[in-house]
N, C-alpha and C. Protein backbone atom coordinates (compact mmCIF):
# COMPACT_ATOMS: atom_id res chain seq x y z
N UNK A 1 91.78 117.98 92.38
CA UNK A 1 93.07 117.46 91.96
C UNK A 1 93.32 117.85 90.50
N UNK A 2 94.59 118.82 90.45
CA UNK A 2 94.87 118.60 89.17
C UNK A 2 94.67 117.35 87.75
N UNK A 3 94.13 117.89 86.69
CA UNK A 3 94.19 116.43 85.85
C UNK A 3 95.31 116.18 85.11
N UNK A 4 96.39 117.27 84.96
CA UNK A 4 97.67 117.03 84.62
C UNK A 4 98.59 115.79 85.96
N UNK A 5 98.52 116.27 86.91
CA UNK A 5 98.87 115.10 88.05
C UNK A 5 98.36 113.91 88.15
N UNK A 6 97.07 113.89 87.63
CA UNK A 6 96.33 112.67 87.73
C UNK A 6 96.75 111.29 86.78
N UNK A 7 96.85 112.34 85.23
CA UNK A 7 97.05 111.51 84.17
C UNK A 7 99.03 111.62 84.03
N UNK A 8 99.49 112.05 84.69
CA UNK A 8 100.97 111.75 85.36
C UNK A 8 101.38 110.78 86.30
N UNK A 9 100.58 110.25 86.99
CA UNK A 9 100.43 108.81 87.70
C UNK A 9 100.21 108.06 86.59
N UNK A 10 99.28 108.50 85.72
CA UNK A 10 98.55 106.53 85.01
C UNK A 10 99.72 107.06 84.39
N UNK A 11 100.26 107.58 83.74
CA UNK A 11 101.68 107.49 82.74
C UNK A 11 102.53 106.61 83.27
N UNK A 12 102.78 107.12 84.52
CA UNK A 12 103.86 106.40 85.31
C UNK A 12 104.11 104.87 85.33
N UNK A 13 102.44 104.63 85.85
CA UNK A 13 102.17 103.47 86.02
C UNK A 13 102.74 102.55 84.73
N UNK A 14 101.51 102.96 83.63
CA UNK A 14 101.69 102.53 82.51
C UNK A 14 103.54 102.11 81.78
N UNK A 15 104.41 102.98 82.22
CA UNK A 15 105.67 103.11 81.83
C UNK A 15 106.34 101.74 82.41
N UNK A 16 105.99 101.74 83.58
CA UNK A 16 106.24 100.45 84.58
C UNK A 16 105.65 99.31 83.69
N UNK A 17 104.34 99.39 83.49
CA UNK A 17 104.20 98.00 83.01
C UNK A 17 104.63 97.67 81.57
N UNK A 18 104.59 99.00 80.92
CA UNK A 18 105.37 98.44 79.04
C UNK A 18 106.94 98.14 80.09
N UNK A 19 107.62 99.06 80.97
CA UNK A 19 109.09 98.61 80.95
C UNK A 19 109.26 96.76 81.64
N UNK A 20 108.31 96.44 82.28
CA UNK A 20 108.25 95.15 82.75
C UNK A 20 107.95 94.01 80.99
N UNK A 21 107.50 94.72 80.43
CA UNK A 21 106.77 93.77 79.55
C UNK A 21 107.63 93.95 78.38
N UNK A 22 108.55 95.25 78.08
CA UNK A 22 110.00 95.03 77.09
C UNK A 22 110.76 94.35 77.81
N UNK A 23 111.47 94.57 78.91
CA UNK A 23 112.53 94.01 79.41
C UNK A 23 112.21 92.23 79.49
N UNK A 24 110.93 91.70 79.47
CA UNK A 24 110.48 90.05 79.38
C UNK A 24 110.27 90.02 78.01
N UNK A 25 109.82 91.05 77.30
CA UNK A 25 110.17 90.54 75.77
C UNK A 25 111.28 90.39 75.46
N UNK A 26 112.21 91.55 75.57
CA UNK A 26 114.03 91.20 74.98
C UNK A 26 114.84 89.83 75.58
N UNK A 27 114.11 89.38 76.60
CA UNK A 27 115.12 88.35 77.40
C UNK A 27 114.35 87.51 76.79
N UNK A 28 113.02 86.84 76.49
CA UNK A 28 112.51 86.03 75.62
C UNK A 28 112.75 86.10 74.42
N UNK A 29 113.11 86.98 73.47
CA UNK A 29 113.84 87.32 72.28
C UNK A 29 114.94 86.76 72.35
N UNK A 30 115.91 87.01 73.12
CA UNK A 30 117.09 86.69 73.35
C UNK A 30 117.39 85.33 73.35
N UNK A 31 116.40 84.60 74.51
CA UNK A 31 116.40 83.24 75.07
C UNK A 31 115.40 82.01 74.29
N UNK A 32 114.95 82.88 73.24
CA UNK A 32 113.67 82.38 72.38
C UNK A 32 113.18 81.30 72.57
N UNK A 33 112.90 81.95 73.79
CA UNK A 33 111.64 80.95 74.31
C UNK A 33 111.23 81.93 75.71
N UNK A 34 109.75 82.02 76.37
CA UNK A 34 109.22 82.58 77.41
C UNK A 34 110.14 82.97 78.36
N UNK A 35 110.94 83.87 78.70
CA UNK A 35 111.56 84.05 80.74
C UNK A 35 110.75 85.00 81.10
N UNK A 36 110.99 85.53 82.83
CA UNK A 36 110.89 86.24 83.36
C UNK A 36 111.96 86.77 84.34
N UNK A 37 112.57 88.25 83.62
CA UNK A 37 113.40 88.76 84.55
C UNK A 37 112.72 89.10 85.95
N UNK A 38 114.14 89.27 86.79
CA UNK A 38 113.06 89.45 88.48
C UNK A 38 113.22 90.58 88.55
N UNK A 39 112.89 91.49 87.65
CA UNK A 39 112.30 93.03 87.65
C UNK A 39 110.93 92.72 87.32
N UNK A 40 110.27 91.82 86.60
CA UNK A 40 109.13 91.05 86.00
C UNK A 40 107.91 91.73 87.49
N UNK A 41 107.87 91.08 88.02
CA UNK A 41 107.18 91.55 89.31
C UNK A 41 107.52 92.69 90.28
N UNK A 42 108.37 93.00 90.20
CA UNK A 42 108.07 94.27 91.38
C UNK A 42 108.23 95.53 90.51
N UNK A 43 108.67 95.72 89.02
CA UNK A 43 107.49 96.53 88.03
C UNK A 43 106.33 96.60 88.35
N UNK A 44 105.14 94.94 88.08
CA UNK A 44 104.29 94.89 88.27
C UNK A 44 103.28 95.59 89.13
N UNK A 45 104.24 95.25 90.81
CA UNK A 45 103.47 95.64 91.85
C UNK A 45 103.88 97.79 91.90
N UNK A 46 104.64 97.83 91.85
CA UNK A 46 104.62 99.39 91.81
C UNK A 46 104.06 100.39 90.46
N UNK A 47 103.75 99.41 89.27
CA UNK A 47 102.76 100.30 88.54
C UNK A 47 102.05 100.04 88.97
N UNK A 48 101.06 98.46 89.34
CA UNK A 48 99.52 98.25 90.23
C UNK A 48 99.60 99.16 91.26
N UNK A 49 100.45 99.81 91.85
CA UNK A 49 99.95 100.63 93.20
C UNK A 49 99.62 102.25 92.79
N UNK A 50 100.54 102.32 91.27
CA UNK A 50 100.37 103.81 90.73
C UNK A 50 98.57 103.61 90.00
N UNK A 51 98.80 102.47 89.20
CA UNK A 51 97.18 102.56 88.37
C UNK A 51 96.31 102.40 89.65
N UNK A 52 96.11 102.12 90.84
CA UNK A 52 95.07 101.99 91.34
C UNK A 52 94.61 103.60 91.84
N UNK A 53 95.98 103.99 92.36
CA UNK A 53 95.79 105.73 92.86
C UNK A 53 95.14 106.19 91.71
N UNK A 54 95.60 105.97 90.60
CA UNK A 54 94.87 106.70 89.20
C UNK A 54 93.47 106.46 89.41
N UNK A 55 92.98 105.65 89.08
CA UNK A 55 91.99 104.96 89.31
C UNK A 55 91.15 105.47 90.62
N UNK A 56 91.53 105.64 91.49
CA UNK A 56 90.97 106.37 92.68
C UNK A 56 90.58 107.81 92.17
N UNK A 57 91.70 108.55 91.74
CA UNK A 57 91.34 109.97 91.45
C UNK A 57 90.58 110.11 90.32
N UNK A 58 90.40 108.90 89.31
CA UNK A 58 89.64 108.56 88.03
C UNK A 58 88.25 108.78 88.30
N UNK A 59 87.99 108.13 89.60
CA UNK A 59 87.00 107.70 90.26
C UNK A 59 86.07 106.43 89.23
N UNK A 60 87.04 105.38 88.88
CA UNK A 60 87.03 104.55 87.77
C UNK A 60 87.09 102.77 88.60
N UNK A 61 85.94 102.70 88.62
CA UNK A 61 85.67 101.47 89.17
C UNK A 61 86.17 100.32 88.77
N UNK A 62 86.31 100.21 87.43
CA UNK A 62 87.04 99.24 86.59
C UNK A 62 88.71 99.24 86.51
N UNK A 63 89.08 99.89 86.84
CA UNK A 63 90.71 100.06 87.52
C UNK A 63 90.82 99.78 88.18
N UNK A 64 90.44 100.45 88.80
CA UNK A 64 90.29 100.16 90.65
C UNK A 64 90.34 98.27 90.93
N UNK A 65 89.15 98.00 90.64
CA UNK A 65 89.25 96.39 90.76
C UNK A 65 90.19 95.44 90.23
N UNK A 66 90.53 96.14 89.14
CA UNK A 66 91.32 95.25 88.28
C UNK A 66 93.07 95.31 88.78
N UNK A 67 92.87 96.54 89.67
CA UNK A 67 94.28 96.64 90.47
C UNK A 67 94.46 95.82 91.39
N UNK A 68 93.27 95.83 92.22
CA UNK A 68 93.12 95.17 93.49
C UNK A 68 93.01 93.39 93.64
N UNK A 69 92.75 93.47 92.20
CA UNK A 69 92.42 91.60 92.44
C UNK A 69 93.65 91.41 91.80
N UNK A 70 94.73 92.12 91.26
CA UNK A 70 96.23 91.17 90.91
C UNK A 70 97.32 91.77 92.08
N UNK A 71 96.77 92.94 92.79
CA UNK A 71 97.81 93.14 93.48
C UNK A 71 98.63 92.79 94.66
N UNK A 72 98.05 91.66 95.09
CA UNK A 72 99.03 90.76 95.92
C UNK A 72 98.96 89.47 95.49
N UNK A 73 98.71 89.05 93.88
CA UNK A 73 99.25 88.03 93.39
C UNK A 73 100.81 88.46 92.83
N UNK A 74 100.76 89.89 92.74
CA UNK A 74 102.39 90.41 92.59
C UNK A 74 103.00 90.06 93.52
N UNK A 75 102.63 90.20 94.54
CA UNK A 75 103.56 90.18 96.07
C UNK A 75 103.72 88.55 96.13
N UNK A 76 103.02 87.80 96.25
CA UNK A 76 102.75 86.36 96.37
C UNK A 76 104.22 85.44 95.05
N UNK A 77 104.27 86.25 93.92
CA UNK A 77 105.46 85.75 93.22
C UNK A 77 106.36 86.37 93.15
N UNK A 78 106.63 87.88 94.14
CA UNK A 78 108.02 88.02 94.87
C UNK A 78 108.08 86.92 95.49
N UNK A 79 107.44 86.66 96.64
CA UNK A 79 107.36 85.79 97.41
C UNK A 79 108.39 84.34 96.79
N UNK A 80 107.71 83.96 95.95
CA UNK A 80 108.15 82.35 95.29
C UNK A 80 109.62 83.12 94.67
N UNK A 81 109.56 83.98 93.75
CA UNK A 81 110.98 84.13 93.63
C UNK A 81 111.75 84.65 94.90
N UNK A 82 111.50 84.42 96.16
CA UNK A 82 112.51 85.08 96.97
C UNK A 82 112.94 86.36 97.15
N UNK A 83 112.08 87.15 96.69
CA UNK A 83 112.81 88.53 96.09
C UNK A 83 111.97 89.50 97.04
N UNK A 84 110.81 89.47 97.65
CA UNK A 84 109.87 89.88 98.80
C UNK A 84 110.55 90.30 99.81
N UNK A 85 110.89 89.58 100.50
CA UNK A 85 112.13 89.21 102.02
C UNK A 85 113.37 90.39 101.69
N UNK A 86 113.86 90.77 100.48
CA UNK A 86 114.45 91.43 100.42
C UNK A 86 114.62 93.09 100.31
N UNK A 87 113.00 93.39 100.43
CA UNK A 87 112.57 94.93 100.48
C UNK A 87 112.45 95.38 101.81
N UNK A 88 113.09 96.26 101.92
CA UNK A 88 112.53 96.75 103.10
C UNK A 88 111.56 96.52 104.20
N UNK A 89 111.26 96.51 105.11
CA UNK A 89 110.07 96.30 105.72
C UNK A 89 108.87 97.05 106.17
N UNK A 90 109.50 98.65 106.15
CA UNK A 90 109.25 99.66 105.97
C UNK A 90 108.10 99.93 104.66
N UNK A 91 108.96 99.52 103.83
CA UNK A 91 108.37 99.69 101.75
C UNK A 91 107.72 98.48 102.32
N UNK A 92 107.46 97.55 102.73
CA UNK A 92 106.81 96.48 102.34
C UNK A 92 105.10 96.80 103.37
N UNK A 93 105.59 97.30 104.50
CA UNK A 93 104.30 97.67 104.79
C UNK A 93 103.88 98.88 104.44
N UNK A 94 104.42 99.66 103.93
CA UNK A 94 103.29 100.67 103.25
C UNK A 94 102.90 100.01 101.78
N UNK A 95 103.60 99.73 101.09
CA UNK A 95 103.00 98.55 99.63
C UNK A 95 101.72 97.71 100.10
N UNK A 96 101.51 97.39 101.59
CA UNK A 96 100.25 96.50 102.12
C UNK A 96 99.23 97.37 102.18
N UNK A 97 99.91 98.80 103.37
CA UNK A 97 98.63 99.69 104.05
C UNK A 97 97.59 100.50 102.96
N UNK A 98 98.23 101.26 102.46
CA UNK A 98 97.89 102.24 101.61
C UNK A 98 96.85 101.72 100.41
N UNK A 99 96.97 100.68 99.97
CA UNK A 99 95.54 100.31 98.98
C UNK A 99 94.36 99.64 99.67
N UNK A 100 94.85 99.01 100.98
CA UNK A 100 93.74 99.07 101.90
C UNK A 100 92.83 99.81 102.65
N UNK A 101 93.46 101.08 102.98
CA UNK A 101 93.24 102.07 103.68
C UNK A 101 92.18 102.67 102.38
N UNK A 102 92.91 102.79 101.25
CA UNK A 102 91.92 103.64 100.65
C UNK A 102 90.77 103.06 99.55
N UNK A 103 90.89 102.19 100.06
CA UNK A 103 89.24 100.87 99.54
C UNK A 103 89.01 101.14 101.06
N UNK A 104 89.19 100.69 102.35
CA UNK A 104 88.33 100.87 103.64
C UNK A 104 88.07 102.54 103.75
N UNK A 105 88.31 103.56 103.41
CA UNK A 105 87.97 105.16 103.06
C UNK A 105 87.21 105.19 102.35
N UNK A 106 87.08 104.82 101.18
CA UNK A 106 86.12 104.72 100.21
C UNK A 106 84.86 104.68 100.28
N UNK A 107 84.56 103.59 100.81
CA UNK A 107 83.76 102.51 101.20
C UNK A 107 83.08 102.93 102.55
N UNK A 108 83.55 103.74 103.11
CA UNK A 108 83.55 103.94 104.85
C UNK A 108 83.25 105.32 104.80
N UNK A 109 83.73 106.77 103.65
CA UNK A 109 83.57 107.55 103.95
C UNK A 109 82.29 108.17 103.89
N UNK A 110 81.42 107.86 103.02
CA UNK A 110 79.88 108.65 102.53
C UNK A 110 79.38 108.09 101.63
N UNK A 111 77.94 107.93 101.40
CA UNK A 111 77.30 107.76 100.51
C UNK A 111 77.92 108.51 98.86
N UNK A 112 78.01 109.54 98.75
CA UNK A 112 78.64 110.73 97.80
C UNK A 112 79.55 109.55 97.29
N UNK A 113 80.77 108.85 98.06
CA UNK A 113 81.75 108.52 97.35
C UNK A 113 81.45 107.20 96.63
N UNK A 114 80.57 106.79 97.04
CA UNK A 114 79.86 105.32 96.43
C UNK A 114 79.05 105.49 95.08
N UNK A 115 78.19 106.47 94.91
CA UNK A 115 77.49 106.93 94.14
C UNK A 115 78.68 107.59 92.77
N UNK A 116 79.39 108.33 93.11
CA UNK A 116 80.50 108.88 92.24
C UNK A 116 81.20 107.71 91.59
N UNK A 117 81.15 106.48 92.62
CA UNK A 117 82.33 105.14 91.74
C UNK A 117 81.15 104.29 90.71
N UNK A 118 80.21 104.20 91.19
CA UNK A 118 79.09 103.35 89.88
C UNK A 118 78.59 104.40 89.79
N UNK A 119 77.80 105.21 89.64
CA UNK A 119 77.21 106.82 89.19
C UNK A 119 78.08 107.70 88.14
N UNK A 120 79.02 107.34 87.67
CA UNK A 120 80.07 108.50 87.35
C UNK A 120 79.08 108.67 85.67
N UNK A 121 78.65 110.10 85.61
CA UNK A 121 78.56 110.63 84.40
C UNK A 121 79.24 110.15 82.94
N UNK A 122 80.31 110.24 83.25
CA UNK A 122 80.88 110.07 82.05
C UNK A 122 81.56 108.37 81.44
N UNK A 123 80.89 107.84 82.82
CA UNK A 123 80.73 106.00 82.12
C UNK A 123 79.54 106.03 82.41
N UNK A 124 78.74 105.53 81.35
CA UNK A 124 77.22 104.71 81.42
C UNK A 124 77.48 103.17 82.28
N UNK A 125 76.13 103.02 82.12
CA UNK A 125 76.14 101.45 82.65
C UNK A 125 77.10 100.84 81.75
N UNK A 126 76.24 100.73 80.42
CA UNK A 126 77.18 99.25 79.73
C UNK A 126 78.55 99.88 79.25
N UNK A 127 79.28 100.83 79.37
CA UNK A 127 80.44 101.17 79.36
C UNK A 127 81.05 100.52 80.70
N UNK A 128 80.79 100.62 81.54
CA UNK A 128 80.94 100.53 83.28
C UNK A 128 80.61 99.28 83.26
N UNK A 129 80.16 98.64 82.49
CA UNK A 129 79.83 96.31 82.54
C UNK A 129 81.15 96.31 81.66
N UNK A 130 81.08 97.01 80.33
CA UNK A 130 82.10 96.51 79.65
C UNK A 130 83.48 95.84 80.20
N UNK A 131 83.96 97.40 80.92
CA UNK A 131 85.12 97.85 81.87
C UNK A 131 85.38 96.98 82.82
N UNK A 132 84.50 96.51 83.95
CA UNK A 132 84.40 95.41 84.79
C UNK A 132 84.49 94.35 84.40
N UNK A 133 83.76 93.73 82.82
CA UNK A 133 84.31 92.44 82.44
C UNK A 133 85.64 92.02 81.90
N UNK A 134 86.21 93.75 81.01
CA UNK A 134 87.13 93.46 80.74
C UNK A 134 88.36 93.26 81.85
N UNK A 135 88.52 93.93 82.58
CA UNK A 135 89.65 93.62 83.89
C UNK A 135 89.05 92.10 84.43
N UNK A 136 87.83 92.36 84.41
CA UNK A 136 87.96 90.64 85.42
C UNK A 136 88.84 89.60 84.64
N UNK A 137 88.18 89.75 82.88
CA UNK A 137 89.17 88.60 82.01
C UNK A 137 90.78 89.01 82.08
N UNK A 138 91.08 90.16 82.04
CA UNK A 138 92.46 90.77 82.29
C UNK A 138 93.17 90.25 83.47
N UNK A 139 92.18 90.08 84.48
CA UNK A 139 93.17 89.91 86.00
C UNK A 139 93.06 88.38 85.91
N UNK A 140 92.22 87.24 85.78
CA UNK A 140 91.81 86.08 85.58
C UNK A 140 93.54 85.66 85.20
N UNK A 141 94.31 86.09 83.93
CA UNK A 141 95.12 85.70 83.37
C UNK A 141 96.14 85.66 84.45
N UNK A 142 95.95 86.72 86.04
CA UNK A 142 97.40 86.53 86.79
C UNK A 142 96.72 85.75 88.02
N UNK A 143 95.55 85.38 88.36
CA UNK A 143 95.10 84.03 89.05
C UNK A 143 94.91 82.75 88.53
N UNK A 144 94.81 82.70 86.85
CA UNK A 144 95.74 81.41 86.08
C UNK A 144 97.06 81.52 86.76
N UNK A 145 97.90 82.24 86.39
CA UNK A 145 99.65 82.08 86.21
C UNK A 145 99.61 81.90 87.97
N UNK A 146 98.98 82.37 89.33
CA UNK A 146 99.23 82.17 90.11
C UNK A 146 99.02 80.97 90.60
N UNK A 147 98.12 79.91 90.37
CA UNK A 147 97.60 78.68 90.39
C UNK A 147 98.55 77.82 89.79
N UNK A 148 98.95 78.37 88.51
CA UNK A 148 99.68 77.46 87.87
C UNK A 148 101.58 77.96 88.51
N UNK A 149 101.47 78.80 89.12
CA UNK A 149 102.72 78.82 89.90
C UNK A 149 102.81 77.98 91.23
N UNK A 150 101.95 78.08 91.77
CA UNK A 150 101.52 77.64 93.24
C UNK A 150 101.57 75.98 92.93
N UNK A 151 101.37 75.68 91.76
CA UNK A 151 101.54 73.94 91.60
C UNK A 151 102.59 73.49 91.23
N UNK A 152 103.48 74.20 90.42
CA UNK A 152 104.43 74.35 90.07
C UNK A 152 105.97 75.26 90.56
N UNK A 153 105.46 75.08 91.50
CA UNK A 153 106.20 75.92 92.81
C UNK A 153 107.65 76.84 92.17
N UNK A 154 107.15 76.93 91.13
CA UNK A 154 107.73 78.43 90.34
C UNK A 154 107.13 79.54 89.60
N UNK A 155 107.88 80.47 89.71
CA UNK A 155 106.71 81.57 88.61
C UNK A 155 107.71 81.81 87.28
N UNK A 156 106.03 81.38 86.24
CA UNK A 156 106.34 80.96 85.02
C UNK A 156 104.78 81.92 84.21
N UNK A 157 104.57 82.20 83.26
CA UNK A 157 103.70 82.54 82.51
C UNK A 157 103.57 81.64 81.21
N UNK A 158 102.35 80.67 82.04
CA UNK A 158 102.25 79.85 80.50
C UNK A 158 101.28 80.37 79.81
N UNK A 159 101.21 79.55 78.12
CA UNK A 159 100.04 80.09 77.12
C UNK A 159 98.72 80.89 77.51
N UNK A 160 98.13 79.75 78.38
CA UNK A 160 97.20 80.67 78.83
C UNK A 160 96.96 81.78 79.72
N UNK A 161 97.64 82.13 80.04
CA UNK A 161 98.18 83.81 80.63
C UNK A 161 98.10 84.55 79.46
N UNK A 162 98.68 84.52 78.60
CA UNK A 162 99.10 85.26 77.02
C UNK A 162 97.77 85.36 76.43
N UNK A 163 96.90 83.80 75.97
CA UNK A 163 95.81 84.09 75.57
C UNK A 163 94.66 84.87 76.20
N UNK A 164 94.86 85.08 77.50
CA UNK A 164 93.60 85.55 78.53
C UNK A 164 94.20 87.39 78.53
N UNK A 165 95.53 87.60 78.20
CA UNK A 165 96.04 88.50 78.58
C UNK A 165 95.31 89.59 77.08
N UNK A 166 95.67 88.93 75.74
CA UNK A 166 95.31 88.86 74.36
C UNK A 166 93.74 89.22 74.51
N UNK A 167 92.99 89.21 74.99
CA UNK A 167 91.39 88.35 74.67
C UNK A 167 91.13 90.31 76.00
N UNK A 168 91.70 89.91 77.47
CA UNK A 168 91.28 91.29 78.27
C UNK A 168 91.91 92.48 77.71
N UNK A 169 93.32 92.66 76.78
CA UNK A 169 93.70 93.80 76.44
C UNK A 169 92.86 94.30 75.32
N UNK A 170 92.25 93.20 74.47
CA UNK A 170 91.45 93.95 73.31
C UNK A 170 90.16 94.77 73.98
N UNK A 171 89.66 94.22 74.81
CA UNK A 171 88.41 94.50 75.68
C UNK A 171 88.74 95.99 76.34
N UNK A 172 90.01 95.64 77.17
CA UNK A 172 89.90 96.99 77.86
C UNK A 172 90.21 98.17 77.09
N UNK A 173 90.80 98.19 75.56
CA UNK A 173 91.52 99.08 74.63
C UNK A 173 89.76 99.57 73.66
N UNK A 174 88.89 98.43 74.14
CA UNK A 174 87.62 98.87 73.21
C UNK A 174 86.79 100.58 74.72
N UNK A 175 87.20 99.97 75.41
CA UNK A 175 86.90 100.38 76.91
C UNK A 175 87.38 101.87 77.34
N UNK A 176 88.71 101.97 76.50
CA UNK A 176 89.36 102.99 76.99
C UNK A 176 89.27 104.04 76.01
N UNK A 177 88.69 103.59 74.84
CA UNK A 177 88.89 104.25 73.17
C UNK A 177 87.45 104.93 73.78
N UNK A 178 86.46 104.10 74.22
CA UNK A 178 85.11 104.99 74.60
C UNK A 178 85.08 105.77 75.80
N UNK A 179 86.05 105.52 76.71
CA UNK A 179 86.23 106.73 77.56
C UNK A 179 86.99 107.73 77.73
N UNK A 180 88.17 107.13 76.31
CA UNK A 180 89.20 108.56 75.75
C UNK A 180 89.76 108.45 77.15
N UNK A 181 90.70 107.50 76.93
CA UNK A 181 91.53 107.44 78.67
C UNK A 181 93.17 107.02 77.71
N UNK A 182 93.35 108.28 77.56
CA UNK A 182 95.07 107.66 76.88
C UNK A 182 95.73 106.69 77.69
N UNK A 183 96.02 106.59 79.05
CA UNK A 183 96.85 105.73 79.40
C UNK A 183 96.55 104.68 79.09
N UNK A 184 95.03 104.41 79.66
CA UNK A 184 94.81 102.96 79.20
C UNK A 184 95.24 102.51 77.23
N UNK A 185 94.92 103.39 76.51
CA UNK A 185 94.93 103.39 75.57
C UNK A 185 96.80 103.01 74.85
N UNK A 186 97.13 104.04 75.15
CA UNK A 186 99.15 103.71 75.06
C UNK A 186 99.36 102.48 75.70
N UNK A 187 98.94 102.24 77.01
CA UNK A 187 99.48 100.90 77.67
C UNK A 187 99.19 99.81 76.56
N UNK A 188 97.70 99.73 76.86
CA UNK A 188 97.07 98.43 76.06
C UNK A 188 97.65 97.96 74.22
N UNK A 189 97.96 99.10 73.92
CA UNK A 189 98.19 99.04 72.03
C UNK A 189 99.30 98.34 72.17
N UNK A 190 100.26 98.81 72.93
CA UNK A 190 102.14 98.15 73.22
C UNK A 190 101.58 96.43 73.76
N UNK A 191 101.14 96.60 74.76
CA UNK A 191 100.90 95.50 75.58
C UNK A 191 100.23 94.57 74.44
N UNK A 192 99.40 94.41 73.34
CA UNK A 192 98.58 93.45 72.60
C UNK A 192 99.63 92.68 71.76
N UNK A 193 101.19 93.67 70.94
CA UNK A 193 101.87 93.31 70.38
C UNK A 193 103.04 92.33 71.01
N UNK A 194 103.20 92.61 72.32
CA UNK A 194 104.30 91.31 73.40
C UNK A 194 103.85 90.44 73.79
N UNK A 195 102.15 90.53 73.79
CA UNK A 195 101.28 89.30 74.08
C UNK A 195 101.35 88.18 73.02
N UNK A 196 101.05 89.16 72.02
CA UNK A 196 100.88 88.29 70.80
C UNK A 196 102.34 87.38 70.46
N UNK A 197 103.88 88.12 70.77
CA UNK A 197 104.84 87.71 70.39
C UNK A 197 105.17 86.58 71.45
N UNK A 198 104.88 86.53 72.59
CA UNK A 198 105.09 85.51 73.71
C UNK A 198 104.22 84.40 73.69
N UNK A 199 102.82 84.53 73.32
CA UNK A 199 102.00 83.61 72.87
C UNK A 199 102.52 82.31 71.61
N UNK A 200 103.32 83.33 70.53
CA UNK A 200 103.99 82.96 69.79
C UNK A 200 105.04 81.95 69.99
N UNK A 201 105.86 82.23 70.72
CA UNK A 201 107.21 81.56 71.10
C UNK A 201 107.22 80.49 71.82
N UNK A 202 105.60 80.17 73.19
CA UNK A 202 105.06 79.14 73.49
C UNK A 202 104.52 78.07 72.46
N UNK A 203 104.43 78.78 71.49
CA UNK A 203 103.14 77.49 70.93
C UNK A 203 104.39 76.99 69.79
N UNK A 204 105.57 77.98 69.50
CA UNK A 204 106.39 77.09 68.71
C UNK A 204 107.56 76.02 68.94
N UNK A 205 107.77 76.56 70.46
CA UNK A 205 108.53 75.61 71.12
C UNK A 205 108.06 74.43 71.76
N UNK A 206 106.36 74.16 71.77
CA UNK A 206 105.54 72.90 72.06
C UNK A 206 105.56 72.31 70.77
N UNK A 207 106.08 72.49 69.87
CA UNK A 207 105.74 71.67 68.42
C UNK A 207 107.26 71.11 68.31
């Protein structure tokens, strides 16, 4: 696979999630105080479906997971906003098949491809722990906000989303600087500064 095509997906991706994460900054700017436009999530879920392909062709284990454990907490708050029911059904089952299919391929096809996802040369072990802890704290922040949606039978991003979001972007930006992975790198630098400003706007409107 080309690596110009490859690193043309994580762009993509990446574009999706800064454009999800300006467009909830300007309307929180605006509204000064936390919203979420309902572009908010299905951004979400169609860069998670581009970073995971990345991540596949990365052959980057720590993507990979970190795609897979938020990517039908995306779908789950279409869902609550109502906005799910309204895609296609068509788009909605290939948005299901296709990241399943290729974790059950993976996994199913050969020894070779198992060895290549924890084996990869160019992550060591504790680069490859780093990476894994940092997405787990990264994804943690959208099974907070889903818990705290699911009780609150709306979707909302409180403080601690922001702080957990703050705490996995520094991690994965230490992560990506040692594996010289620009996307991650462009995403994460944008992404630390809307964290920090939304974190902000919570803790001044509780006082």
């Amino acid at each position: 696979m080309k690596e110009w095509f490859i690193y043309t997906i994580g762009f993509l991706a990446q574009i999706l999630f800064s454009l999800r994460s300006l467009l909830q900054w300007l309307s929180t700017e605006k509204k000064r105080k936390v919203m979420i436009p309902n572009t908010f999530w299905m951004f979400s879920l169609i860069g998670s479906f581009l970073l995971f392909i990345y991540g596949y062709f990365r052959t980057d284990f720590a993507i990979m997971l970190g795609q897979s454990l938020t990517y039908f907490i995306y779908i789950r708050n279409l869902q609550i906003q109502q906005q799910w029911e309204k895609i296609p059904q068509l788009i909605r089952s290939f948005l299901f098949i296709i990241p399943v299919g290729i974790v059950i391929f993976y996994f199913n096809n050969n020894q070779i491809d198992i060895d290549l996802l924890f084996k990869n040369d160019e992550v060591p072990p504790w680069l490859l722990i780093l990476g894994i802890v940092a997405q787990i704290i990264f994804t943690f922040r959208f099974i907070y906000q889903w818990l705290y949606a699911e009780h609150k039978k709306q979707s909302f991003l409180p403080l601690g989303f922001w702080l957990l979001s703050l705490t996995g972007a520094g991690l994965i930006l230490t992560y990506a600087i040692f594996r010289k992975d620009p996307v991650l790198i462009v995403g994460h630098l944008f992404g630390i500064i809307i964290y920090s400003r939304n974190a902000y706007f919570i803790r001044i409107n509780k006082t």
